[in-house]
C-alpha atoms as a PDB file:
ATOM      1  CA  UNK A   1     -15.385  19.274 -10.185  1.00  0.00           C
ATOM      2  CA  UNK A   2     -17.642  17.513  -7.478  1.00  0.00           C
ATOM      3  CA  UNK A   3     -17.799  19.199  -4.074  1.00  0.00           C
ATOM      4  CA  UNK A   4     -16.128  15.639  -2.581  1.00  0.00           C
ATOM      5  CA  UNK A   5     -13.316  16.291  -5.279  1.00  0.00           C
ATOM      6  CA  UNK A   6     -12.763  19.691  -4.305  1.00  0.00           C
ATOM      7  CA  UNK A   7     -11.919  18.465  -0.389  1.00  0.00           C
ATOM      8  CA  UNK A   8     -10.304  15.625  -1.237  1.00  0.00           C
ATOM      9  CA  UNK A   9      -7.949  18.195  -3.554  1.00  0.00           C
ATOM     10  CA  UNK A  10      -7.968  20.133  -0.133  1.00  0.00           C
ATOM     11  CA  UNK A  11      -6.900  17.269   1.751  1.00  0.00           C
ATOM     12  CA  UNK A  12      -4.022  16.434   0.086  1.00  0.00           C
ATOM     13  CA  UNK A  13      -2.947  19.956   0.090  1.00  0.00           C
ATOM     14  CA  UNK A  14      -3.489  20.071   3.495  1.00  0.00           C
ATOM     15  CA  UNK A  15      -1.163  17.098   4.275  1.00  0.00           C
ATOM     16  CA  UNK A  16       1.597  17.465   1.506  1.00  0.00           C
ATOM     17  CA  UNK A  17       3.857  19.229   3.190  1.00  0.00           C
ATOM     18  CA  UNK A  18       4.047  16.582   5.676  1.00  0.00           C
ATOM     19  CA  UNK A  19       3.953  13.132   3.969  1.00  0.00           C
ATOM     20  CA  UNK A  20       6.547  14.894   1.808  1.00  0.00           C
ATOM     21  CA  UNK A  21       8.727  15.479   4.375  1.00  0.00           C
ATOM     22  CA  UNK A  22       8.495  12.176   6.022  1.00  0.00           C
ATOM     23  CA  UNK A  23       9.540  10.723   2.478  1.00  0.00           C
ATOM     24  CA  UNK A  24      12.423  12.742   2.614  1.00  0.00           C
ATOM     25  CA  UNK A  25      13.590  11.751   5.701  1.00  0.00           C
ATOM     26  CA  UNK A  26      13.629   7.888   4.574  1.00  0.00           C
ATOM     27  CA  UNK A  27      15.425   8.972   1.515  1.00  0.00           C
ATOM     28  CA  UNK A  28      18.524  10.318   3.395  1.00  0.00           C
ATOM     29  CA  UNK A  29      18.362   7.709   6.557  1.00  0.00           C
ATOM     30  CA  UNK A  30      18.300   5.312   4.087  1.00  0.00           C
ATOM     31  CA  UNK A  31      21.058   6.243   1.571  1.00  0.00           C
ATOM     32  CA  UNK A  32      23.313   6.978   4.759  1.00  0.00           C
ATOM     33  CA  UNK A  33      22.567   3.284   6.242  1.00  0.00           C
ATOM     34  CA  UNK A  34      23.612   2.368   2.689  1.00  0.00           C
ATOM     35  CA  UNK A  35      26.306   4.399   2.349  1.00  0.00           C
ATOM     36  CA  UNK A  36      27.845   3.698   6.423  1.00  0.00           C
ATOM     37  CA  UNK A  37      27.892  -0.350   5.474  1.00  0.00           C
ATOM     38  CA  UNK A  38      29.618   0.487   2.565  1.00  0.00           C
ATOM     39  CA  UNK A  39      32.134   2.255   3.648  1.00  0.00           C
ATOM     40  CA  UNK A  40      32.075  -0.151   6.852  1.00  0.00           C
ATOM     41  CA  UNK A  41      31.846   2.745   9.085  1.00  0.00           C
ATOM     42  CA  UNK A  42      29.392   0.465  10.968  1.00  0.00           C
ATOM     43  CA  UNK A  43      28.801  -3.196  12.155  1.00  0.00           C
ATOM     44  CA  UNK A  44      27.263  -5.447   9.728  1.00  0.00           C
ATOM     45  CA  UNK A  45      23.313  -5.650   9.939  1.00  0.00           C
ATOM     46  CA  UNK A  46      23.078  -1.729  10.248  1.00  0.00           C
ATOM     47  CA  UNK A  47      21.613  -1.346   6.937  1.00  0.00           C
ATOM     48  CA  UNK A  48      19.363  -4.359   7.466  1.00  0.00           C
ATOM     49  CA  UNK A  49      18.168  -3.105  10.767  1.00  0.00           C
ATOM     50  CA  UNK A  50      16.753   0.749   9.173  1.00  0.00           C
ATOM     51  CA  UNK A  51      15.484  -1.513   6.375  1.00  0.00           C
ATOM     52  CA  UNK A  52      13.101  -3.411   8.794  1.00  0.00           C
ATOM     53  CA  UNK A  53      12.481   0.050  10.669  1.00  0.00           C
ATOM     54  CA  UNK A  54      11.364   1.671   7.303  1.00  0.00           C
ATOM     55  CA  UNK A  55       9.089  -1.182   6.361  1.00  0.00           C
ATOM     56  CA  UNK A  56       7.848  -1.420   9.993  1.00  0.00           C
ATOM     57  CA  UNK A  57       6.945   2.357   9.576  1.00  0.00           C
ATOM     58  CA  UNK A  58       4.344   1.245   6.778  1.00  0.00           C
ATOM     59  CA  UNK A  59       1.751   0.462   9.403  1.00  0.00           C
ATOM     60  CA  UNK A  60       2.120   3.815  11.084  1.00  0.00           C
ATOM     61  CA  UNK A  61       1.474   6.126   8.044  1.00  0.00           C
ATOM     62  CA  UNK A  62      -1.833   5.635   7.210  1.00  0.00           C
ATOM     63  CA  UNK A  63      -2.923   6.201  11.246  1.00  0.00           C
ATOM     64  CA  UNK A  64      -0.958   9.114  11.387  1.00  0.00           C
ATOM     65  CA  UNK A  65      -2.158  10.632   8.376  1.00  0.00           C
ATOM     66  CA  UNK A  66      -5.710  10.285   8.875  1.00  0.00           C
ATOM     67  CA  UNK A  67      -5.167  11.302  12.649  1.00  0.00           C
ATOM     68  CA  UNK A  68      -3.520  14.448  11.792  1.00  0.00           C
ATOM     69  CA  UNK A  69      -6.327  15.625   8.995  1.00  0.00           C
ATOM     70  CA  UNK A  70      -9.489  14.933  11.326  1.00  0.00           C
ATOM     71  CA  UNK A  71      -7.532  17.099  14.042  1.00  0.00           C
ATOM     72  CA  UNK A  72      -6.197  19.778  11.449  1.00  0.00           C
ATOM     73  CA  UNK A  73     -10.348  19.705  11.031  1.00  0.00           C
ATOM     74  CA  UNK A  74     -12.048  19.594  14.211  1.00  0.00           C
ATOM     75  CA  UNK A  75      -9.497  22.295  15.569  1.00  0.00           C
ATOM     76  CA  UNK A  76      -8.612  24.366  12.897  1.00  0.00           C
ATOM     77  CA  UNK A  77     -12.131  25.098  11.012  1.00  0.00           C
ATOM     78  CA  UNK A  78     -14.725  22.571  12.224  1.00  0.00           C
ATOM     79  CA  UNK A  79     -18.016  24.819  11.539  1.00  0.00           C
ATOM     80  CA  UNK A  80     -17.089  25.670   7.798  1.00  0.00           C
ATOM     81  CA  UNK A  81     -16.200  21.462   7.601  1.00  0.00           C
ATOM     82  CA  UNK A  82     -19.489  19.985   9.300  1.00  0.00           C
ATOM     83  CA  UNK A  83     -21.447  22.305   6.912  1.00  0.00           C
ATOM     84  CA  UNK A  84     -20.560  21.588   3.975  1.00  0.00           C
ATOM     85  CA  UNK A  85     -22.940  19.486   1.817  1.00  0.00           C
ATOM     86  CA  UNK A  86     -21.557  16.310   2.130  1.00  0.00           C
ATOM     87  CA  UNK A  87     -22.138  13.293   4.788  1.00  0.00           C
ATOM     88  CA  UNK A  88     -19.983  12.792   7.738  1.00  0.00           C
ATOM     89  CA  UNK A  89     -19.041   9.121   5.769  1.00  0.00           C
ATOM     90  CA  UNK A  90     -18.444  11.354   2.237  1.00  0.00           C
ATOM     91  CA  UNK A  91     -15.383  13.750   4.473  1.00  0.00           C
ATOM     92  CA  UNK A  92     -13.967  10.561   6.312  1.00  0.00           C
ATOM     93  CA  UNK A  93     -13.511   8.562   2.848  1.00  0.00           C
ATOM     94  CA  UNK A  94     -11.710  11.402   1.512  1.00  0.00           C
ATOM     95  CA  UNK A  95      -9.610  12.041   4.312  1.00  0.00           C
ATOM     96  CA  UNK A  96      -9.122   7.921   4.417  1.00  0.00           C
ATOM     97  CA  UNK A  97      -8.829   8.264   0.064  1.00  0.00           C
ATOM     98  CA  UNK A  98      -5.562  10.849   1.406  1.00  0.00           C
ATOM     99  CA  UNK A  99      -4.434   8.282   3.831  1.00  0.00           C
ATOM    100  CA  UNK A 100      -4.573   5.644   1.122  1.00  0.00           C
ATOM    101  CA  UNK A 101      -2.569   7.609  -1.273  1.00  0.00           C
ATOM    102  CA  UNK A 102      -0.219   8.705   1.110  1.00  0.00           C
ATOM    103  CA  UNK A 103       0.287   4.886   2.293  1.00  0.00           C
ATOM    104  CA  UNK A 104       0.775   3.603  -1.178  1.00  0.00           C
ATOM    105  CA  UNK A 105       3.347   5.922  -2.272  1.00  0.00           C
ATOM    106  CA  UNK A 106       5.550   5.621   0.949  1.00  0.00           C
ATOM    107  CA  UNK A 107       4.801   2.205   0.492  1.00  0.00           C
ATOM    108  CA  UNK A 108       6.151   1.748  -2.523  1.00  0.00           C
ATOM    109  CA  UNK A 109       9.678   4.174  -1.524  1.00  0.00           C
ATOM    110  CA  UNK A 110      10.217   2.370   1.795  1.00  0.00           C
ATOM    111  CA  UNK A 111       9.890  -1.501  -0.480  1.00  0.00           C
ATOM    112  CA  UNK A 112      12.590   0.002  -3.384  1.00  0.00           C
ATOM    113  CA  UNK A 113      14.773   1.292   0.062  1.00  0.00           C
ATOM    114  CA  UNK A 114      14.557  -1.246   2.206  1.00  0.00           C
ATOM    115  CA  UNK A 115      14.885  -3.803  -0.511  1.00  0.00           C
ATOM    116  CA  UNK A 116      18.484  -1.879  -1.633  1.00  0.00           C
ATOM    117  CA  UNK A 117      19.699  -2.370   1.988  1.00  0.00           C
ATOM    118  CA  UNK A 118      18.761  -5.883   2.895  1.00  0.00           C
ATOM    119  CA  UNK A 119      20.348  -6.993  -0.798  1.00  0.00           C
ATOM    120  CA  UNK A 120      23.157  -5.120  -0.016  1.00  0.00           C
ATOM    121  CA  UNK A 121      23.418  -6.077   3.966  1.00  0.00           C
ATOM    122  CA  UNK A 122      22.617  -9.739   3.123  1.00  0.00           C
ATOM    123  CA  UNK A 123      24.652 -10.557   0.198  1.00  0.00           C
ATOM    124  CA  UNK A 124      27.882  -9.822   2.229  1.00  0.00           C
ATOM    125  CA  UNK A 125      26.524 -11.197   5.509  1.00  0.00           C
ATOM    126  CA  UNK A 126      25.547 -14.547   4.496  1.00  0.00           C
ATOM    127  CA  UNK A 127      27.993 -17.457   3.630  1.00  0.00           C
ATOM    128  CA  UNK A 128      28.495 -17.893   0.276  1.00  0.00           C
ATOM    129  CA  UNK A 129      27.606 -21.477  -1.688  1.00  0.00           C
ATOM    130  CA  UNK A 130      30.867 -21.341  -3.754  1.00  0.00           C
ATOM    131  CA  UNK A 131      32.752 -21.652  -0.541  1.00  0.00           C
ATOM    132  CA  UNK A 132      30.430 -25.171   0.724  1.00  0.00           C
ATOM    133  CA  UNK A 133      30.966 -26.686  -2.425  1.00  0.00           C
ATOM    134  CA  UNK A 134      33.597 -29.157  -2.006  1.00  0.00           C
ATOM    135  CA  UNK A 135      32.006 -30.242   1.411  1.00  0.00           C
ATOM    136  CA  UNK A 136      30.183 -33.682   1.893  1.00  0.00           C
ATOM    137  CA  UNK A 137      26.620 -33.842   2.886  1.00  0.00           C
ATOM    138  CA  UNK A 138      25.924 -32.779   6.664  1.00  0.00           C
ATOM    139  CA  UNK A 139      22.752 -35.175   6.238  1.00  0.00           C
ATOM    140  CA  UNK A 140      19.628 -34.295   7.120  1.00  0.00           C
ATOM    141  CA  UNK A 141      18.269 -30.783   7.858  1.00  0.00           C
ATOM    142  CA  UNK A 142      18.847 -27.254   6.302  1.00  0.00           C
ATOM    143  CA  UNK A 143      22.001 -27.449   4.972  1.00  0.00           C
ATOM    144  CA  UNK A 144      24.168 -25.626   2.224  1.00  0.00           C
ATOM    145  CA  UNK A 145      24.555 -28.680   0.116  1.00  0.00           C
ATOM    146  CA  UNK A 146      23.811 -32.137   0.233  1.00  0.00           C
ATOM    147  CA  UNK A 147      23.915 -35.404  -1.883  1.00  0.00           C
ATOM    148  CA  UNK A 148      26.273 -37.937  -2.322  1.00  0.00           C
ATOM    149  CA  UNK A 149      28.916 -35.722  -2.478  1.00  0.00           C
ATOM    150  CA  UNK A 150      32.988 -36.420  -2.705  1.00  0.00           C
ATOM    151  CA  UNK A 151      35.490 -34.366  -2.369  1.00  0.00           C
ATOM    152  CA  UNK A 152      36.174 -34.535  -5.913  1.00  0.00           C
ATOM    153  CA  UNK A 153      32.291 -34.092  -7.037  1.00  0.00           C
ATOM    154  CA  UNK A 154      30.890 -30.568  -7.232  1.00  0.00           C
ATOM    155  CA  UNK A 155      28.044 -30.115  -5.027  1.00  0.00           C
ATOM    156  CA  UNK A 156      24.510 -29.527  -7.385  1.00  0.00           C
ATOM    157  CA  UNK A 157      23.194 -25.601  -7.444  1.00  0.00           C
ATOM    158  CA  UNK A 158      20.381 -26.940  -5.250  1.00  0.00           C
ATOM    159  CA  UNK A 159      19.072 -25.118  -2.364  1.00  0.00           C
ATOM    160  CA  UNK A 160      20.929 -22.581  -0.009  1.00  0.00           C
ATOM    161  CA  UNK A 161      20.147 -20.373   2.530  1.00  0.00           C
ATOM    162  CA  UNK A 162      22.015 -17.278   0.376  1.00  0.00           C
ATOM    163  CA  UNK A 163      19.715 -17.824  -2.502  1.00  0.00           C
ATOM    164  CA  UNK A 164      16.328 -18.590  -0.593  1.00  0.00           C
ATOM    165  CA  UNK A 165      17.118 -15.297   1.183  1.00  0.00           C
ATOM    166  CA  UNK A 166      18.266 -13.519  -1.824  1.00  0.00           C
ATOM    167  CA  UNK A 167      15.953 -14.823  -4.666  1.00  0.00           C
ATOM    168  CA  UNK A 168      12.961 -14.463  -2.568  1.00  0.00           C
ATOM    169  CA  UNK A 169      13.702 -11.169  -0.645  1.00  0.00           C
ATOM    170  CA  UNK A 170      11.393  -9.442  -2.935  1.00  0.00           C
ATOM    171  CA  UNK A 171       7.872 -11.251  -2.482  1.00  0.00           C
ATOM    172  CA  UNK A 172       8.425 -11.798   1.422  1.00  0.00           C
ATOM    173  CA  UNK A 173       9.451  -7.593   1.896  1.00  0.00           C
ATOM    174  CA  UNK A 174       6.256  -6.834  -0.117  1.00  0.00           C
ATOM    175  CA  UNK A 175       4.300  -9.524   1.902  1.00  0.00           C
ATOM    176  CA  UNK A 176       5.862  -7.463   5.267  1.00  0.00           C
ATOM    177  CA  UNK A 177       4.663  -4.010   4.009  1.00  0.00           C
ATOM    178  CA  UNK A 178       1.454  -5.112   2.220  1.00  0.00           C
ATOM    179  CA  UNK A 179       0.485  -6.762   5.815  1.00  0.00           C
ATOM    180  CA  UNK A 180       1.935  -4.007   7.618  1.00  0.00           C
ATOM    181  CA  UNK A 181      -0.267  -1.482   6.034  1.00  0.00           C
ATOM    182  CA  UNK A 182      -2.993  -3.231   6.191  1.00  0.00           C
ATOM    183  CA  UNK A 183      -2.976  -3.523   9.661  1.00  0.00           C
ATOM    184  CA  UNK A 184      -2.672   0.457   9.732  1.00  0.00           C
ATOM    185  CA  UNK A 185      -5.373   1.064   8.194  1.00  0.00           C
ATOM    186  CA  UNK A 186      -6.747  -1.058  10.602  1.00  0.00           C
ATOM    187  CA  UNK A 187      -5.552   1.029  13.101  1.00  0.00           C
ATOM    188  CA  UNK A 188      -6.305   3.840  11.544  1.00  0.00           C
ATOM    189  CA  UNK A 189     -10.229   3.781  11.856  1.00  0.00           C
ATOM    190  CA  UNK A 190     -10.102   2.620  15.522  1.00  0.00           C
ATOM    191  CA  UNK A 191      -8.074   6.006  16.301  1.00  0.00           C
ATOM    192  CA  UNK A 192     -10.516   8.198  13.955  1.00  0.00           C
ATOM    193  CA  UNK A 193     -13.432   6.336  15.591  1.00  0.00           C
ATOM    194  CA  UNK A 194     -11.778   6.536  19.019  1.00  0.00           C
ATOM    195  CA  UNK A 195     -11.192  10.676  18.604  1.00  0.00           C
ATOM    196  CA  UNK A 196     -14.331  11.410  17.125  1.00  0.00           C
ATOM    197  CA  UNK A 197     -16.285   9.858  19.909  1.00  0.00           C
ATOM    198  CA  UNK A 198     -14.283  11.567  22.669  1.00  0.00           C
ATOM    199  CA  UNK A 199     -15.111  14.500  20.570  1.00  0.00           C
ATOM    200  CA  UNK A 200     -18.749  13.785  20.453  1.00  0.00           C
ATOM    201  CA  UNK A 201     -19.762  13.503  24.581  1.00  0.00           C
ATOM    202  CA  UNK A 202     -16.692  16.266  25.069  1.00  0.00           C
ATOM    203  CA  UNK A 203     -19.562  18.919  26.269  1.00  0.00           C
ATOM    204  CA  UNK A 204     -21.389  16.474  28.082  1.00  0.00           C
ATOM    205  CA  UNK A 205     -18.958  15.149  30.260  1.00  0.00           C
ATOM    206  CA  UNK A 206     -16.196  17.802  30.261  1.00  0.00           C
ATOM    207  CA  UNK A 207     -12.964  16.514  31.635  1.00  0.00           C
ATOM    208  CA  UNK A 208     -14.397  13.024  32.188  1.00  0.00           C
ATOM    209  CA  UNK A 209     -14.792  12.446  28.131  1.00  0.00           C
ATOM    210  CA  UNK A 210     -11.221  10.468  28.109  1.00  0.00           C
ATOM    211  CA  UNK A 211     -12.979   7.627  30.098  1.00  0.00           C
ATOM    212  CA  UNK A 212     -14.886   7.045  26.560  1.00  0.00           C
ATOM    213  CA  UNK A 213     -11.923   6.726  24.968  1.00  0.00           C
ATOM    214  CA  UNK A 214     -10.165   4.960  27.351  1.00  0.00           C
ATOM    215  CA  UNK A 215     -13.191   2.209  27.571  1.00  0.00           C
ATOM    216  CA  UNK A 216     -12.832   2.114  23.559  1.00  0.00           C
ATOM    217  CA  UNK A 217      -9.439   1.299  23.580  1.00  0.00           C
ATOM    218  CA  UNK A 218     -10.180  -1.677  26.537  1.00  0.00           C
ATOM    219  CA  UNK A 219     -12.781  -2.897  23.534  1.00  0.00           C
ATOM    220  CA  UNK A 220     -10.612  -2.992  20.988  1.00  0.00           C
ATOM    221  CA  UNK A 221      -7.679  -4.910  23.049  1.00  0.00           C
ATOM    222  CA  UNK A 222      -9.284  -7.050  25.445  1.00  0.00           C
ATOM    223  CA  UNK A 223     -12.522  -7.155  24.108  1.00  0.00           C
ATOM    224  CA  UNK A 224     -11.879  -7.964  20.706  1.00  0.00           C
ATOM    225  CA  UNK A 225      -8.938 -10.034  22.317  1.00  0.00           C
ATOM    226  CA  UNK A 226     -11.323 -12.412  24.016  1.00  0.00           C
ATOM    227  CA  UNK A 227     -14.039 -12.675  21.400  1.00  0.00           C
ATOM    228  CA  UNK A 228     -10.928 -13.963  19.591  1.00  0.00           C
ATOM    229  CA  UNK A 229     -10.356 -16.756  22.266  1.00  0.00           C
ATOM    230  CA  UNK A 230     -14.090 -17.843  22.262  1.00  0.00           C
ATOM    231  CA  UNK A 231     -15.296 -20.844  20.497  1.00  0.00           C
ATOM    232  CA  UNK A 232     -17.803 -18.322  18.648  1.00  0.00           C
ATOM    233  CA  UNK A 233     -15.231 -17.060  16.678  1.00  0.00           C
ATOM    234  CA  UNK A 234     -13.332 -19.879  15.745  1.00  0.00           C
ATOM    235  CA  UNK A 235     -16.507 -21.438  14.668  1.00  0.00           C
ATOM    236  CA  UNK A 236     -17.464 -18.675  12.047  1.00  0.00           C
ATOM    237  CA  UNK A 237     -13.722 -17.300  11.211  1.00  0.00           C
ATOM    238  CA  UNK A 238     -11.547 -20.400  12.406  1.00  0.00           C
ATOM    239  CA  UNK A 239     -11.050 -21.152   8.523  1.00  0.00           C
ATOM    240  CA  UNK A 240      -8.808 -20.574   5.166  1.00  0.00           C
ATOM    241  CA  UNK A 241      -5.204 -21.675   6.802  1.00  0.00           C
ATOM    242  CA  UNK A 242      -3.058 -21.152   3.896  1.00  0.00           C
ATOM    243  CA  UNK A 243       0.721 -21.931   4.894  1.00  0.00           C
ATOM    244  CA  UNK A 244       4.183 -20.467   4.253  1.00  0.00           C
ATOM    245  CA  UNK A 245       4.999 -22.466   1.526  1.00  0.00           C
ATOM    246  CA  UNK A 246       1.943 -21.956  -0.400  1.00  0.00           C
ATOM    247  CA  UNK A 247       2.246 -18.260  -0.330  1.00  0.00           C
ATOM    248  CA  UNK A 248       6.268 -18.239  -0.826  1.00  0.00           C
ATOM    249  CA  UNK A 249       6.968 -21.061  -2.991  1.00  0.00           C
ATOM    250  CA  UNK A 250      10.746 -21.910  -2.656  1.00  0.00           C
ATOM    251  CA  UNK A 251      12.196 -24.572  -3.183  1.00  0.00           C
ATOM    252  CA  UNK A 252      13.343 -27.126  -0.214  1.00  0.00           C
ATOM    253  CA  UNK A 253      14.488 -30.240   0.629  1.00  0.00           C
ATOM    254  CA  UNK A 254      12.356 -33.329   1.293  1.00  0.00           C
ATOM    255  CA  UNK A 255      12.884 -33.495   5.112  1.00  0.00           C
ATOM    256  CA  UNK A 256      12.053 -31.663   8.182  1.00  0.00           C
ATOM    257  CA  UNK A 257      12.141 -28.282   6.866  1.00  0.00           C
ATOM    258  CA  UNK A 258       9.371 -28.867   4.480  1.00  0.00           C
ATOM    259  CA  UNK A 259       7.287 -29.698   7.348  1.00  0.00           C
ATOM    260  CA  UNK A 260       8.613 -26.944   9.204  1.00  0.00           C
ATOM    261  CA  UNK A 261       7.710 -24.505   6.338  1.00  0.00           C
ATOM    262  CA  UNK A 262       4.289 -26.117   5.636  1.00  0.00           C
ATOM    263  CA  UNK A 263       3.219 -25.596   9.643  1.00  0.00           C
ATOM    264  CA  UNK A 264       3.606 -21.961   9.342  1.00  0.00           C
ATOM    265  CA  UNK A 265       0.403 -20.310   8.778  1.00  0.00           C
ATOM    266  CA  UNK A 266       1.061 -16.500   7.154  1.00  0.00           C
ATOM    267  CA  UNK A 267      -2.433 -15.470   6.313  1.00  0.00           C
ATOM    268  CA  UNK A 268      -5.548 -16.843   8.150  1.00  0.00           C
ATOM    269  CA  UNK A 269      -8.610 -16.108   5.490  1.00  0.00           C
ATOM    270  CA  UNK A 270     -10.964 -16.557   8.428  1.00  0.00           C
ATOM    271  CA  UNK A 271      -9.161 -13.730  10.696  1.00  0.00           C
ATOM    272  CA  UNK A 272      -8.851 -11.241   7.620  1.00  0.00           C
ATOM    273  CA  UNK A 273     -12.590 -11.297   6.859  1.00  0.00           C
ATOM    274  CA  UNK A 274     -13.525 -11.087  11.139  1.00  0.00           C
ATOM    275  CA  UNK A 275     -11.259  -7.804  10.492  1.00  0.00           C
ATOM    276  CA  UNK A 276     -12.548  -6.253   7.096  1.00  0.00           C
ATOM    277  CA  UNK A 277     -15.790  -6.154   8.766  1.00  0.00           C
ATOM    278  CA  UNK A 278     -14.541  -4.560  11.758  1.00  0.00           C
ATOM    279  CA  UNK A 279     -12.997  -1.967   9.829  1.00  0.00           C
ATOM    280  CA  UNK A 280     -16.249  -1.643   8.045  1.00  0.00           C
ATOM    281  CA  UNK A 281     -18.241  -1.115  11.395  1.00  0.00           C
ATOM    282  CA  UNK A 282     -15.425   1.388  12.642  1.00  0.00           C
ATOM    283  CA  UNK A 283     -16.384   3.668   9.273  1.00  0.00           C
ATOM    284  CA  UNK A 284     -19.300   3.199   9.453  1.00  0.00           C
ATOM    285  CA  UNK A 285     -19.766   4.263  13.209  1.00  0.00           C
ATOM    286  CA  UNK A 286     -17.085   7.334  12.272  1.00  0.00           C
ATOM    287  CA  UNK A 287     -19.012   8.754   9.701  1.00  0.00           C
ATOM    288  CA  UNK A 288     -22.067   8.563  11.896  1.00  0.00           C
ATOM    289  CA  UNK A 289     -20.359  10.929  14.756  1.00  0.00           C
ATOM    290  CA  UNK A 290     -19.129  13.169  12.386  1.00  0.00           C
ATOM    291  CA  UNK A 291     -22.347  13.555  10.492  1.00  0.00           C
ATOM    292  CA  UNK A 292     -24.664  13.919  13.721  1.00  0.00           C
ATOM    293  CA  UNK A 293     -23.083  13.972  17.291  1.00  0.00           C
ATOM    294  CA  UNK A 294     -19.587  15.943  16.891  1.00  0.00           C
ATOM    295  CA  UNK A 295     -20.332  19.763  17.855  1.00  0.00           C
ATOM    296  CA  UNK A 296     -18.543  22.382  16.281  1.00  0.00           C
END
């Protein structure tokens, strides 16, 4: 086994107890949501509500993870870490590689959870089609039926709200975590990168080292926030608008909520490039402390 397979092995270990825990914890806050609006001991939308909280938690795993094995590091052991034979970008990919694996599995528990408790929330919560069916077109806009409808003519099994909800609650949760953990791991690099460098001047400037990290978070807030406003960036990453519709494709009614639908932009291709490379830059820059400037 290679000596980056041996602490990445060490990693996990290192972590288990943990991730395994905060798994467990889902598990039962879940199954009680599910089992309160069951039982109605709550209001309806409980079990919605700690469905969007557990897929909202997707974006904090991977930070969290990744924070809590570089400080396990640099205060538990750091000497026997920064001498082993690898580069300071080999130990931060397998502490990231952890983070990953970590991410993917809760990932995949929170999406089978939260997915059980919106079906289960929604299904009763929303009005049900059956029950519009003998009603006359409302005309135009979202409605549960429309059509020249009598009140002796069935309405057609066209669109509802119920079923766009229901029949596409699957790809728009997986869309929510799959961007939410993304934009941890986002996260992730700018608190490893953010630590590390605190670390790095601590024994230079002594108590004065959190004004590095407090100027490094003003970079990657305002700073990055008004690079984002300049007419650089839209220039180079102002580009690859792909809409709602395109990414979730339901079916609607010719009027005013197609053009609704079509105006919202869910993934900018333009914006997730600027950001890959940032991330890049962040690991890169990470690995470089690590490897030269943190002292043990």
């Amino acid at each position: 086994m290679s000596v980056w397979f041996k602490v990445f092995s060490k990693d996990i270990r290192m972590l288990r107890t943990g991730w395994l825990a905060l798994l467990g914890i889902s598990i039962i806050i879940c199954g009680a949501a599910g089992a309160a609006s069951y039982f109605h001991w709550v209001n309806p939308g409980m079990a919605t509500a700690v469905g969007i909280v557990v897929i909202v938690a997707n974006v904090f795993v991977f930070p969290s993870q990744l924070f809590k094995g570089l400080n396990k590091e640099m205060k538990g052991s750091p000497s026997l870490w920064l001498r082993t034979p690898l580069s300071g970008w080999a130990m931060l990919g397998s502490k990231c590689a952890v983070g990953l694996v970590i991410a993917v599995v809760f990932l995949a528990v929170s999406y089978g959870l939260s997915l059980f408790l919106f079906h289960f929330d929604l299904a009763h919560a929303l009005p049900n089609p059956e029950l519009h069916s003998q009603i006359p077109s409302a005309g135009n806009g979202l409605s549960f039926s429309w059509g020249a409808n009598t009140p002796t003519q069935l309405a057609p099994p066209q669109f509802t709200l119920r079923n766009l909800v229901l029949n596409e609650l699957p790809l728009i949760v997986i869309y929510m975590a799959i961007s939410l953990g993304a934009i941890g791991i986002y996260i992730g690099l700018w608190v490893s990168f953010i630590y590390t460098s605190v670390r790095a001047v601590r024994n230079r400037l002594r108590k004065w080292s959190w004004l590095v990290g407090l100027g490094l978070v003003l970079i990657a807030t305002w700073g990055l926030g008004a690079v984002k406003a300049s007419g650089f960036y839209h220039h180079l990453f102002g580009w690859g608008h792909i809409p709602f519709t395109a990414l979730i494709p339901v079916t609607l009614p010719a009027n005013t909520a197609v053009e609704l639908g079509n105006s919202i932009t869910t993934l900018d291709m333009g914006s997730l490039v600027f950001y890959v490379m940032i991330t890049v830059i962040l690991f890169f820059l990470t690995g470089l402390l690590i490897d030269r400037h943190v002292e043990a």
